[in-house]
N, C-alpha and C. Protein backbone atom coordinates (compact mmCIF):
# COMPACT_ATOMS: atom_id res chain seq x y z
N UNK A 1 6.63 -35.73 -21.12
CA UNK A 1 7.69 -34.79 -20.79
C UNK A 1 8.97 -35.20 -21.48
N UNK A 2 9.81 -34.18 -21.60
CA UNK A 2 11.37 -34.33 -22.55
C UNK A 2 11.91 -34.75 -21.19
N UNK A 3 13.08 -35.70 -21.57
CA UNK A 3 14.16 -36.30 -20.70
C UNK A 3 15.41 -34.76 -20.71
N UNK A 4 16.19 -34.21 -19.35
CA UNK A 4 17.34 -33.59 -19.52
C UNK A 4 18.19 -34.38 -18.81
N UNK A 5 19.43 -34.68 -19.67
CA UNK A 5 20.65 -35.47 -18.80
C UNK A 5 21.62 -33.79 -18.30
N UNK A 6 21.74 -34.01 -17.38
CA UNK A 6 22.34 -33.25 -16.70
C UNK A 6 23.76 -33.68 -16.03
N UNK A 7 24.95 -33.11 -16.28
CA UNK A 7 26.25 -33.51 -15.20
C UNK A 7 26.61 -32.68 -14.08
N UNK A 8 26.40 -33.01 -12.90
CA UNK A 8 27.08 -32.46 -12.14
C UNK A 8 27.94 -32.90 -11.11
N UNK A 9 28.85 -32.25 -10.30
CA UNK A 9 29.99 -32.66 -9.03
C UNK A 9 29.20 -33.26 -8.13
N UNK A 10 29.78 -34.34 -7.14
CA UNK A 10 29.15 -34.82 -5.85
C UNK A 10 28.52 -33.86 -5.37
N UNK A 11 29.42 -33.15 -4.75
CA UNK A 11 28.61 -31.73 -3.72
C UNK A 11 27.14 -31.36 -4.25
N UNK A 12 26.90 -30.90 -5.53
CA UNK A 12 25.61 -30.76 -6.01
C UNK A 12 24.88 -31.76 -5.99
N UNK A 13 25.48 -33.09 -6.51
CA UNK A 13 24.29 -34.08 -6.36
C UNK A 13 23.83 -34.33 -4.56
N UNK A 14 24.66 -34.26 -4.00
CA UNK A 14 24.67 -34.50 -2.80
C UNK A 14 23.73 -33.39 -2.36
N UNK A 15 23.66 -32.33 -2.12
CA UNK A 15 23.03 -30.79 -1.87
C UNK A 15 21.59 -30.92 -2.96
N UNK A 16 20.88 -31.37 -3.67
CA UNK A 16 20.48 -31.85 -4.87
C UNK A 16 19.18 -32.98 -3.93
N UNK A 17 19.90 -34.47 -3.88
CA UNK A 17 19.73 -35.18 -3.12
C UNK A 17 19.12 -34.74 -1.67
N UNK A 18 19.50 -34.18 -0.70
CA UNK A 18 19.22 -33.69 -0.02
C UNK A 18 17.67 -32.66 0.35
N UNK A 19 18.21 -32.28 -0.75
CA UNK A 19 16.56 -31.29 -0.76
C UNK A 19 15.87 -31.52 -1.33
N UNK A 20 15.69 -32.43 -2.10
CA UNK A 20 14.47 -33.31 -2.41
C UNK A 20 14.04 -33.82 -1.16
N UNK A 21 15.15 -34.50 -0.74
CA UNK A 21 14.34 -35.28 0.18
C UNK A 21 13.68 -34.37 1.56
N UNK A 22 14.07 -33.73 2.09
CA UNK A 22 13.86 -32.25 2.68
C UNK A 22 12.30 -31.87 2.22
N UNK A 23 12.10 -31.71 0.96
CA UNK A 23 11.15 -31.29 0.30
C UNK A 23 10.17 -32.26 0.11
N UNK A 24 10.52 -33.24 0.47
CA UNK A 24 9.60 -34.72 -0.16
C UNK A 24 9.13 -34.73 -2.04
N UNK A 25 9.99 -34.39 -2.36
CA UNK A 25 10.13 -34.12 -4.29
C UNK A 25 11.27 -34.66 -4.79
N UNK A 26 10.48 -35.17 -5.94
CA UNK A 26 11.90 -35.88 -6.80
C UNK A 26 12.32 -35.20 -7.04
N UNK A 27 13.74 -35.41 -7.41
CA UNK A 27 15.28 -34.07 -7.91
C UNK A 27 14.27 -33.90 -9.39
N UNK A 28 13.67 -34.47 -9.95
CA UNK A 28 13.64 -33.88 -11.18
C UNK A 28 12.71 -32.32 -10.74
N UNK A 29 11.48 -32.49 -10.04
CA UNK A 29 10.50 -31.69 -9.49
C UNK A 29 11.27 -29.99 -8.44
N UNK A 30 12.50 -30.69 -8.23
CA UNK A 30 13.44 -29.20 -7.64
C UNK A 30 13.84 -28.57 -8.22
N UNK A 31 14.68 -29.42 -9.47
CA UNK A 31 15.00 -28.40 -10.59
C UNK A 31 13.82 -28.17 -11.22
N UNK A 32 13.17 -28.15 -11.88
CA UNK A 32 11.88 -27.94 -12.32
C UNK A 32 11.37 -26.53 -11.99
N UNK A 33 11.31 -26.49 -10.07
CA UNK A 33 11.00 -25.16 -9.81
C UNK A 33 12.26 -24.38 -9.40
N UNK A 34 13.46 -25.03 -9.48
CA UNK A 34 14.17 -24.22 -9.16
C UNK A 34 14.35 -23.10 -10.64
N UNK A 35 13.88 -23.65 -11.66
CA UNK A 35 14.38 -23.07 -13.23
C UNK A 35 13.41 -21.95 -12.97
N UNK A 36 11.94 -22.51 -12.72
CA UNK A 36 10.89 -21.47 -12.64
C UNK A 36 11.32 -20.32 -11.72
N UNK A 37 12.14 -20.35 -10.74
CA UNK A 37 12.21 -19.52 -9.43
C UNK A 37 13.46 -18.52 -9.88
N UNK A 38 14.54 -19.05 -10.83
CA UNK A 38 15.18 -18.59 -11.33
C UNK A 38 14.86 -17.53 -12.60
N UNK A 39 13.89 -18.22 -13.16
CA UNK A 39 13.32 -17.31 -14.45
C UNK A 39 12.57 -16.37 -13.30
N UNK A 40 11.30 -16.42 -12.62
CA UNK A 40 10.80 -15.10 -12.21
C UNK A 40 11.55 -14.40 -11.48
N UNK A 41 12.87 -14.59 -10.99
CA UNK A 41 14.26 -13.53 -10.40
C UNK A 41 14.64 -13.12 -11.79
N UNK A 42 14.58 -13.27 -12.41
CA UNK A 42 15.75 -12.62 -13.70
C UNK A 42 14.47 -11.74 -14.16
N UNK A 43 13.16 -11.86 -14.00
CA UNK A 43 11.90 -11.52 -14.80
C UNK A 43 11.47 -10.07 -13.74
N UNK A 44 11.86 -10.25 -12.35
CA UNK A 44 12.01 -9.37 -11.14
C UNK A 44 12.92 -8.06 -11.47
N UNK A 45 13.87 -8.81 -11.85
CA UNK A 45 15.17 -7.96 -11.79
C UNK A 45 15.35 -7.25 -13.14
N UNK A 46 14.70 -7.54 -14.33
CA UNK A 46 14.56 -6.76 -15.46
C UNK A 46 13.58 -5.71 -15.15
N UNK A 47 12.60 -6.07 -14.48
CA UNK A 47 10.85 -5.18 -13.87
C UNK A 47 11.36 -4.05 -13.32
N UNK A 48 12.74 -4.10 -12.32
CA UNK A 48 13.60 -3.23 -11.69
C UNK A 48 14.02 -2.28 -12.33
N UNK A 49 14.98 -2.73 -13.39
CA UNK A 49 15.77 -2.27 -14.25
C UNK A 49 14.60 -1.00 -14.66
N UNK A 50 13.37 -1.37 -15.63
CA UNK A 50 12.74 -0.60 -15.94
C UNK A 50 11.97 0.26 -15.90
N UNK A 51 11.80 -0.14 -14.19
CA UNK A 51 11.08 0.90 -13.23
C UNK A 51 12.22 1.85 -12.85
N UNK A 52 13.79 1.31 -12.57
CA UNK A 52 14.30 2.44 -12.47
C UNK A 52 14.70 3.48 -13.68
N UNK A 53 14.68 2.76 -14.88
CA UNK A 53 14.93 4.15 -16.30
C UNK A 53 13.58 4.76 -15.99
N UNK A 54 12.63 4.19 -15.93
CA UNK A 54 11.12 5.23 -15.85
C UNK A 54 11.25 6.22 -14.74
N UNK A 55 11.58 5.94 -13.73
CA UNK A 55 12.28 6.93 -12.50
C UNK A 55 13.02 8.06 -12.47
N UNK A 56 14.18 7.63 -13.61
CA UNK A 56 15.13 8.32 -13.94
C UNK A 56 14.59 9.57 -14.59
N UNK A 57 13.54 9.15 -16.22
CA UNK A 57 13.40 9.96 -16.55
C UNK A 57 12.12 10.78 -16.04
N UNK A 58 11.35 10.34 -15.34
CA UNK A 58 10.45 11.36 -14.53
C UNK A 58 11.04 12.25 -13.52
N UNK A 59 12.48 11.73 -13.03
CA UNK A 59 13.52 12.59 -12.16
C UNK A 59 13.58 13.71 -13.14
N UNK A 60 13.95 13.42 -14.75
CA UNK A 60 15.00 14.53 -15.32
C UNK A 60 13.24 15.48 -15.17
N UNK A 61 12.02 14.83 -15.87
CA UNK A 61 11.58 16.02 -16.29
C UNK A 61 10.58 16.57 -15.17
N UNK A 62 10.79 16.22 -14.00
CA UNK A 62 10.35 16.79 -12.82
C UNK A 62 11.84 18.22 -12.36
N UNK A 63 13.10 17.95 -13.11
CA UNK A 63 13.64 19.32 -12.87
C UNK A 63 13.84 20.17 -13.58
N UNK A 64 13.29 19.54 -14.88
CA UNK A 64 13.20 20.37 -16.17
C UNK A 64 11.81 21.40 -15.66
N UNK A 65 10.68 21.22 -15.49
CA UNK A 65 9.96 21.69 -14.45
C UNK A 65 9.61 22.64 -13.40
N UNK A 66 11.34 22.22 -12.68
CA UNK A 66 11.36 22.88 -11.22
C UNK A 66 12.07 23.96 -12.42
N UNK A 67 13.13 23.78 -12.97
CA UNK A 67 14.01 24.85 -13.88
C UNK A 67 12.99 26.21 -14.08
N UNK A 68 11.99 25.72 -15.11
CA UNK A 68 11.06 26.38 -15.52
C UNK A 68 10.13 27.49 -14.32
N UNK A 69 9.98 27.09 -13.30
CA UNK A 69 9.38 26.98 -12.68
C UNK A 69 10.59 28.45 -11.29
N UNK A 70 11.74 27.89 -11.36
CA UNK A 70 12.55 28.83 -10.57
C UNK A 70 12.66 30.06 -12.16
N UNK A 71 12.46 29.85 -13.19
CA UNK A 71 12.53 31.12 -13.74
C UNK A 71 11.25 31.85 -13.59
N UNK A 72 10.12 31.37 -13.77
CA UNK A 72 9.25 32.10 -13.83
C UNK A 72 9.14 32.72 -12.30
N UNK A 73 9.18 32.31 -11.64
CA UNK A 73 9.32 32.80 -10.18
C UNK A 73 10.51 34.30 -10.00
N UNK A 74 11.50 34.32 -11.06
CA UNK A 74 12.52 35.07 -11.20
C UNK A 74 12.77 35.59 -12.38
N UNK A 75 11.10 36.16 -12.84
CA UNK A 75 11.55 36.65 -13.62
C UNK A 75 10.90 38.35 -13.62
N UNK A 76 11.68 38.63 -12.52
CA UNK A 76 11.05 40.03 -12.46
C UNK A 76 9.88 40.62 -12.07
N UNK A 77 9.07 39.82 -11.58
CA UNK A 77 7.93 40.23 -11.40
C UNK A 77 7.92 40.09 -9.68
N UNK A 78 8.81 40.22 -9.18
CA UNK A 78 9.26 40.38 -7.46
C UNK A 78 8.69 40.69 -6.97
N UNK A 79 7.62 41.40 -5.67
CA UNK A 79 7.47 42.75 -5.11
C UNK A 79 8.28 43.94 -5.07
């Protein structure tokens, strides 16, 4: 494995420290999954992103649709 030197404030090492030990895992093994837990949130939240443009545009052409759909209904052919 590659060595990362890392700097951080008391509070983090301290908060850091802590949940390892909490966890029974070395600090290297928290960050480790904390990076992983962080990448599949950012990997979540793009999945989002693209489910909502796909949304969007099945919104537009579900009223492109209805459009079509209130003309032909109105187009004279009434009782």
């Amino acid at each position: 494995m590659k060595t990362v030197t890392l700097k951080v404030d008391e509070n983090f090492h301290a908060r850091l420290n802590n949940l390892a030990r909490t966890l029974h895992l070395s600090k290297s093994e928290v960050i480790r999954r904390s990076v992983s837990a962080y990448e599949a949130a950012m990997e979540r939240q793009r999945m989002r992103e693209r489910f909502k443009e796909a949304s969007m545009k099945v919104r537009e052409a579900n009223r492109e649709v209805m459009r079509d759909f209130d003309l032909a209904v109105a187009d004279g052919l009434d009782d």
